[in-house]
C-alpha atoms as a PDB file:
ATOM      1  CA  UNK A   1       0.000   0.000   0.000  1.00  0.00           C
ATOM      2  CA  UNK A   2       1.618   3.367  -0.863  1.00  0.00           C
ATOM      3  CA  UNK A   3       1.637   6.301   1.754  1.00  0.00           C
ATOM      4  CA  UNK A   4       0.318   9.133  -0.099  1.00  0.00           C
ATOM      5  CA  UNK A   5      -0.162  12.916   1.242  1.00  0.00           C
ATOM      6  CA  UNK A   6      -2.985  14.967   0.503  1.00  0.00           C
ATOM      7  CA  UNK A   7      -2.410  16.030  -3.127  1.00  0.00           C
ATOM      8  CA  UNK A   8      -1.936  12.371  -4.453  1.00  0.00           C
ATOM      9  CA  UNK A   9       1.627  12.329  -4.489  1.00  0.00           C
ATOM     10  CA  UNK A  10       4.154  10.124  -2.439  1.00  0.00           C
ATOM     11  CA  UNK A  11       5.177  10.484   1.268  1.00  0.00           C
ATOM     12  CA  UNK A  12       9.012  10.560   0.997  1.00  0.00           C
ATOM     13  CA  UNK A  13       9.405  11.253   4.315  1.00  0.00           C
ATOM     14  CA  UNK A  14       7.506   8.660   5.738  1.00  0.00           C
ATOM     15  CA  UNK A  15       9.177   6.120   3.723  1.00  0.00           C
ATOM     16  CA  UNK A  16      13.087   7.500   4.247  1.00  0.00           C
ATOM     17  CA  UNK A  17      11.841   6.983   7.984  1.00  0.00           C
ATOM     18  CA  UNK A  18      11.252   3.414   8.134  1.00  0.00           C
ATOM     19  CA  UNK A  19      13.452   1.190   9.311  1.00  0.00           C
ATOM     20  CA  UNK A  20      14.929  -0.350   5.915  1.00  0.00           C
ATOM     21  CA  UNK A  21      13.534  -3.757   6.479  1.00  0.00           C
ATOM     22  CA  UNK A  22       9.834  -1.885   6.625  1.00  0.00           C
ATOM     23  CA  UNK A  23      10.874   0.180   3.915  1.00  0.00           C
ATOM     24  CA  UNK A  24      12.116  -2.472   1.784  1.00  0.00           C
ATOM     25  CA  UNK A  25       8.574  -3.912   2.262  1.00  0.00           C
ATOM     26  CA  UNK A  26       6.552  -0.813   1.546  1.00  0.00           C
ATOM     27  CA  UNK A  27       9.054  -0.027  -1.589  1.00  0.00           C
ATOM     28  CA  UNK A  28       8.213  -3.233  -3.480  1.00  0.00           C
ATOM     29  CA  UNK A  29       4.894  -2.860  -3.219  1.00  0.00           C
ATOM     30  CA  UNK A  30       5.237   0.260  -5.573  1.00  0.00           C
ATOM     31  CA  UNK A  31       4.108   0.470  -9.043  1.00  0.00           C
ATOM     32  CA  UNK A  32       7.164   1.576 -11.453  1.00  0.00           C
ATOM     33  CA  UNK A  33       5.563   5.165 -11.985  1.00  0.00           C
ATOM     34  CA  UNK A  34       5.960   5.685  -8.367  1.00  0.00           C
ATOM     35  CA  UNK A  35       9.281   4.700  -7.922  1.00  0.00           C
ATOM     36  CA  UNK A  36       9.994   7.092 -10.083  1.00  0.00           C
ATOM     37  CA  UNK A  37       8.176   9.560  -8.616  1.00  0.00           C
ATOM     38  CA  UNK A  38      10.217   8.534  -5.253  1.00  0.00           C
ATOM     39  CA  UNK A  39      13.493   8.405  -6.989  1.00  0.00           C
ATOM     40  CA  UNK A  40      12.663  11.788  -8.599  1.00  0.00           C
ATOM     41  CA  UNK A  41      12.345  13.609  -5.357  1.00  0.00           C
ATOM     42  CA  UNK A  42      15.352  12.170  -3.253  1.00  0.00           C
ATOM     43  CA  UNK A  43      18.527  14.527  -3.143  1.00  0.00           C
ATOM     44  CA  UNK A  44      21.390  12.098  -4.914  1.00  0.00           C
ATOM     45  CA  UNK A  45      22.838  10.927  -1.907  1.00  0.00           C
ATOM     46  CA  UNK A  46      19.880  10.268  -0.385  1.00  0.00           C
ATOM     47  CA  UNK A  47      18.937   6.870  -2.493  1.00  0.00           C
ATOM     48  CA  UNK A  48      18.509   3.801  -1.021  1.00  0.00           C
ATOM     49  CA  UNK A  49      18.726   2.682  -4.838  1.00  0.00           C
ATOM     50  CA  UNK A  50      22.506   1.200  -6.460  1.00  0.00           C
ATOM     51  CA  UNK A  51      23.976   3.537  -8.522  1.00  0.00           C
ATOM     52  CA  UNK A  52      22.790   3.761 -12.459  1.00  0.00           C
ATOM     53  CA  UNK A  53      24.766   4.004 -15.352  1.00  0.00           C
ATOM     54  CA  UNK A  54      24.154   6.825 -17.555  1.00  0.00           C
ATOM     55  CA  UNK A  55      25.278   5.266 -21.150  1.00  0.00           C
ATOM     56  CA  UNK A  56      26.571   8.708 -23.036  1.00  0.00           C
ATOM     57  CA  UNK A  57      27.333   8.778 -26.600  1.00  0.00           C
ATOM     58  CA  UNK A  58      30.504  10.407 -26.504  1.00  0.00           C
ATOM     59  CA  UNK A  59      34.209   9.550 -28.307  1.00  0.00           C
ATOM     60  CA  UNK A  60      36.738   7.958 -26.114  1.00  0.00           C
ATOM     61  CA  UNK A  61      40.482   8.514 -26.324  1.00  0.00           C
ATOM     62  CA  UNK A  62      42.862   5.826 -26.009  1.00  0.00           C
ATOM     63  CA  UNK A  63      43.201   7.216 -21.795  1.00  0.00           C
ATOM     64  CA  UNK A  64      39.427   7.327 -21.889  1.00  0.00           C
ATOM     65  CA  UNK A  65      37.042  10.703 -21.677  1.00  0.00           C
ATOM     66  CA  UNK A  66      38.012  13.849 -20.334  1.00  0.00           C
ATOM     67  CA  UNK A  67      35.769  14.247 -17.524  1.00  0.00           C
ATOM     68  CA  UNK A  68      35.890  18.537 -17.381  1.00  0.00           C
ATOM     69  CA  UNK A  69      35.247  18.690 -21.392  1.00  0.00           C
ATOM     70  CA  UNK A  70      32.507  16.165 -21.071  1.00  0.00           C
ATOM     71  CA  UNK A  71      30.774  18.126 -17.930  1.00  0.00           C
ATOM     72  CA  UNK A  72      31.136  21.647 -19.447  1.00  0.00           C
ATOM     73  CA  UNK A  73      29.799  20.556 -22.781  1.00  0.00           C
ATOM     74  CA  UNK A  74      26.663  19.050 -20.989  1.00  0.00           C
ATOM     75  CA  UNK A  75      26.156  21.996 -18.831  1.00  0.00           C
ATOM     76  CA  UNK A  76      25.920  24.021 -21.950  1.00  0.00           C
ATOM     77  CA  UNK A  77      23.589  21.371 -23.519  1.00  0.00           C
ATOM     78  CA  UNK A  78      21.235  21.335 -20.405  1.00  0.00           C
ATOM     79  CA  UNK A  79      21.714  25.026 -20.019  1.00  0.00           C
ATOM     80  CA  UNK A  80      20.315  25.628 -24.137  1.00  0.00           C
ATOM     81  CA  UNK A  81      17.617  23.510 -23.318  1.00  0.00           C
ATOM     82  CA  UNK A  82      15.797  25.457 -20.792  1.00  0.00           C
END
């Protein structure tokens, strides 16, 4: 059974205050659109969830990406898209 408040939406902070066996419980029995709605809303190192892999297009060099280039050029991508 989800915890919902008022407005329809999740309870985040009833569920980041169970103990994690409860919340383990609780969290499975959400449908996928609400775990995303509960991933959505946690700061990033608040997830109880492993980490994901974000799969970029983006050329390699032999020593691998350069992490600054690759940050600045999607900051300016996320930054035109607003």
């Amino acid at each position: 059974m989800a915890f919902l408040k008022e407005d329809g939406s999740l309870d985040i902070e009833y569920y980041n205050s169970l103990p994690l066996e409860e919340w383990m419980d609780e969290f499975a029995s959400l449908t996928d659109e609400q775990v995303d709605e509960y991933i959505s809303k946690l700061p990033a190192n608040e997830s109880k969830e492993p980490v994901r892999v974000i799969v970029v297009d983006y050329p390699m060099e032999e020593d691998g990406i350069d992490a600054e280039e690759f940050l600045k050029n999607l900051r300016k991508r996320m930054e035109s898209s607003d």
